[in-house]
C-alpha atoms as a PDB file:
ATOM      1  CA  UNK A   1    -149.004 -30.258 -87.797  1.00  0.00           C
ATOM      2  CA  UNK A   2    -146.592 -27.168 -89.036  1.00  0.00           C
ATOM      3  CA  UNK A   3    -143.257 -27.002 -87.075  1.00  0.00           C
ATOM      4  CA  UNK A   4    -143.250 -24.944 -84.533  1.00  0.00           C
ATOM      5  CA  UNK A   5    -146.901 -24.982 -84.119  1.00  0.00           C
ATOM      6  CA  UNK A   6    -148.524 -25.284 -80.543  1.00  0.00           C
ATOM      7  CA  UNK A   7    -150.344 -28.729 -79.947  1.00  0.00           C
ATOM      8  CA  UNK A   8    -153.522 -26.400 -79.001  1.00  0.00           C
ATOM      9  CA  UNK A   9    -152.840 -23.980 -81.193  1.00  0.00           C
ATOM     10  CA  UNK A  10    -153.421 -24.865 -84.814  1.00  0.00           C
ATOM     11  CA  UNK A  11    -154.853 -23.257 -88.001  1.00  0.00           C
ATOM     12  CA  UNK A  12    -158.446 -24.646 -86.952  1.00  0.00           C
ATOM     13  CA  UNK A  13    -158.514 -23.053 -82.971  1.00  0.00           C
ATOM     14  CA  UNK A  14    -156.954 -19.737 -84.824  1.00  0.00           C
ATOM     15  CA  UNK A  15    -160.113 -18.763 -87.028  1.00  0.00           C
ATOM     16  CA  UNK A  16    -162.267 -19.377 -83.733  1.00  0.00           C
ATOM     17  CA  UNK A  17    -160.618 -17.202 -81.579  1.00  0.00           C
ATOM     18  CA  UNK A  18    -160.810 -13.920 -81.256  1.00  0.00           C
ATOM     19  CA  UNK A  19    -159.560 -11.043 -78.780  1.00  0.00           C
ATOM     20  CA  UNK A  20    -162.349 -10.478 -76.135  1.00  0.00           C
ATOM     21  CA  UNK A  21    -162.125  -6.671 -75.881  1.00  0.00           C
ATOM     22  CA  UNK A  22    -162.571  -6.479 -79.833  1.00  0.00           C
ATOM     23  CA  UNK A  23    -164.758  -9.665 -80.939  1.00  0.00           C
ATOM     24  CA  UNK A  24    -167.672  -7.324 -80.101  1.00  0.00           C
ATOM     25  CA  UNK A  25    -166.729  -4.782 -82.889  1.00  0.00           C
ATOM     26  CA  UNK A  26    -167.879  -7.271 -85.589  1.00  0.00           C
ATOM     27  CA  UNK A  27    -167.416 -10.824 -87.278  1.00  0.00           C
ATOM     28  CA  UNK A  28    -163.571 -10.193 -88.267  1.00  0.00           C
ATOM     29  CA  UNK A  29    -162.362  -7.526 -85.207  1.00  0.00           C
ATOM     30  CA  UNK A  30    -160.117  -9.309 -82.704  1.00  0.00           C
ATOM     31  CA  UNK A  31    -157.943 -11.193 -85.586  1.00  0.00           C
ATOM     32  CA  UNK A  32    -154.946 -12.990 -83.993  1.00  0.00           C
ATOM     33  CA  UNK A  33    -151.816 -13.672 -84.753  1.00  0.00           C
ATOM     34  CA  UNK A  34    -149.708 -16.641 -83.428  1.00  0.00           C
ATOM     35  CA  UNK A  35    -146.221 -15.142 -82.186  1.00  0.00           C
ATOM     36  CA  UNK A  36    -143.362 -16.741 -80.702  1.00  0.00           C
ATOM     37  CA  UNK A  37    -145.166 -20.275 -80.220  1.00  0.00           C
ATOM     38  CA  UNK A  38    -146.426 -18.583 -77.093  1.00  0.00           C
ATOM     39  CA  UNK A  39    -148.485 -15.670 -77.726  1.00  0.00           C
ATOM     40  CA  UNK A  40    -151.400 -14.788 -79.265  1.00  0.00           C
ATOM     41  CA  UNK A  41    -151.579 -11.006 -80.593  1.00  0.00           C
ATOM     42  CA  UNK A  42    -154.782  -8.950 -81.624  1.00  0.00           C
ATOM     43  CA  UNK A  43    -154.631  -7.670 -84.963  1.00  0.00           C
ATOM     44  CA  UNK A  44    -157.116  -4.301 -84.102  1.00  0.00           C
ATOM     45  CA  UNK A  45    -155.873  -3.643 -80.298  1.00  0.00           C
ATOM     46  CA  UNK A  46    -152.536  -4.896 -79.806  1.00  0.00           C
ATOM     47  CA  UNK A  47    -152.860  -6.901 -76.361  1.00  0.00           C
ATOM     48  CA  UNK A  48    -150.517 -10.268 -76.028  1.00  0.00           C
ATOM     49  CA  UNK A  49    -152.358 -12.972 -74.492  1.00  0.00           C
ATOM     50  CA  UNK A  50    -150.058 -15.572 -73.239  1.00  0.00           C
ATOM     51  CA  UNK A  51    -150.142 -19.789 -73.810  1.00  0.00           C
ATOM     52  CA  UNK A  52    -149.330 -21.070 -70.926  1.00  0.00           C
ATOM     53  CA  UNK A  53    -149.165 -25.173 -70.341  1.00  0.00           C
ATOM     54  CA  UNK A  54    -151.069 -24.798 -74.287  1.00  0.00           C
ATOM     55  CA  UNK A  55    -153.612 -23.030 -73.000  1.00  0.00           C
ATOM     56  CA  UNK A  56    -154.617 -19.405 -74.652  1.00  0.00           C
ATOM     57  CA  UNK A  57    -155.100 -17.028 -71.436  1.00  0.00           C
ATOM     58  CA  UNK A  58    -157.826 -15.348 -73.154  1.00  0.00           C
ATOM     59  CA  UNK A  59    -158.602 -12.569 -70.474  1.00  0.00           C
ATOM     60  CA  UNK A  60    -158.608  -8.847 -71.477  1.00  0.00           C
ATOM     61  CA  UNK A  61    -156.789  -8.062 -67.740  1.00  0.00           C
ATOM     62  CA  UNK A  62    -154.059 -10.605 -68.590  1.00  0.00           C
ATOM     63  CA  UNK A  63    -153.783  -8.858 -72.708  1.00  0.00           C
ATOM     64  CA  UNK A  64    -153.641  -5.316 -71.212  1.00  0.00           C
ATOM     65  CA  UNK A  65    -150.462  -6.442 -69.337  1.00  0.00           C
ATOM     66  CA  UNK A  66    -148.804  -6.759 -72.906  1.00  0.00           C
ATOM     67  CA  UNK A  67    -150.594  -4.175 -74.877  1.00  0.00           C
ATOM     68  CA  UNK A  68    -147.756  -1.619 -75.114  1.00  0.00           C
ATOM     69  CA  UNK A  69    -144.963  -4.613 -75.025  1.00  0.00           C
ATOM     70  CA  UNK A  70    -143.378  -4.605 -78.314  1.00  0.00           C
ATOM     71  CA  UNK A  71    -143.498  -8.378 -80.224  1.00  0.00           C
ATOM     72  CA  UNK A  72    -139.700  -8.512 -80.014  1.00  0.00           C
ATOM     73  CA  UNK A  73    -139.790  -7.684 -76.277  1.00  0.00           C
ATOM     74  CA  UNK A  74    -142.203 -10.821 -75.615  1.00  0.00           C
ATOM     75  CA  UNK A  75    -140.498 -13.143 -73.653  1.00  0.00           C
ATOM     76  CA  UNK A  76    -142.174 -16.722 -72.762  1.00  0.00           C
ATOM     77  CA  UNK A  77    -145.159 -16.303 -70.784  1.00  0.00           C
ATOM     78  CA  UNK A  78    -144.394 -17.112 -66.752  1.00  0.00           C
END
């Protein structure tokens, strides 16, 4: 495993996961980026969905908390 990289989240879990509010757009909306070791970011809509204990919140209430948050601004995930 990379340095830096999440138990949970490896290369593998990031191809399968996609944001929920864009997933239904098509086979490659809802892209995500791994960010800070403890966010996930959508390529297409911008919400932040926190890893907390190494577990992706994947809930489109908890990524339109973050949505206009700016990457730097992300601090780790309460």
């Amino acid at each position: 495993m990379p340095q830096g990289e999440s138990e949970m989240i490896n290369q593998e879990l990031l191809e399968i996961l996609r944001c929920p509010a864009c997933v239904r757009n098509g086979p490659n909306a809802g892209l995500l980026d791994f960010i800070k070791e403890t966010w996930l970011v959508c390529r297409d809509c911008a919400r932040k969905y926190p890893i907390r204990d190494d577990i992706p919140v994947m809930l489109i209430e908890e990524g339109d908390k973050y949505v206009n948050t700016p990457v730097e601004q992300l601090s780790v995930p309460a």
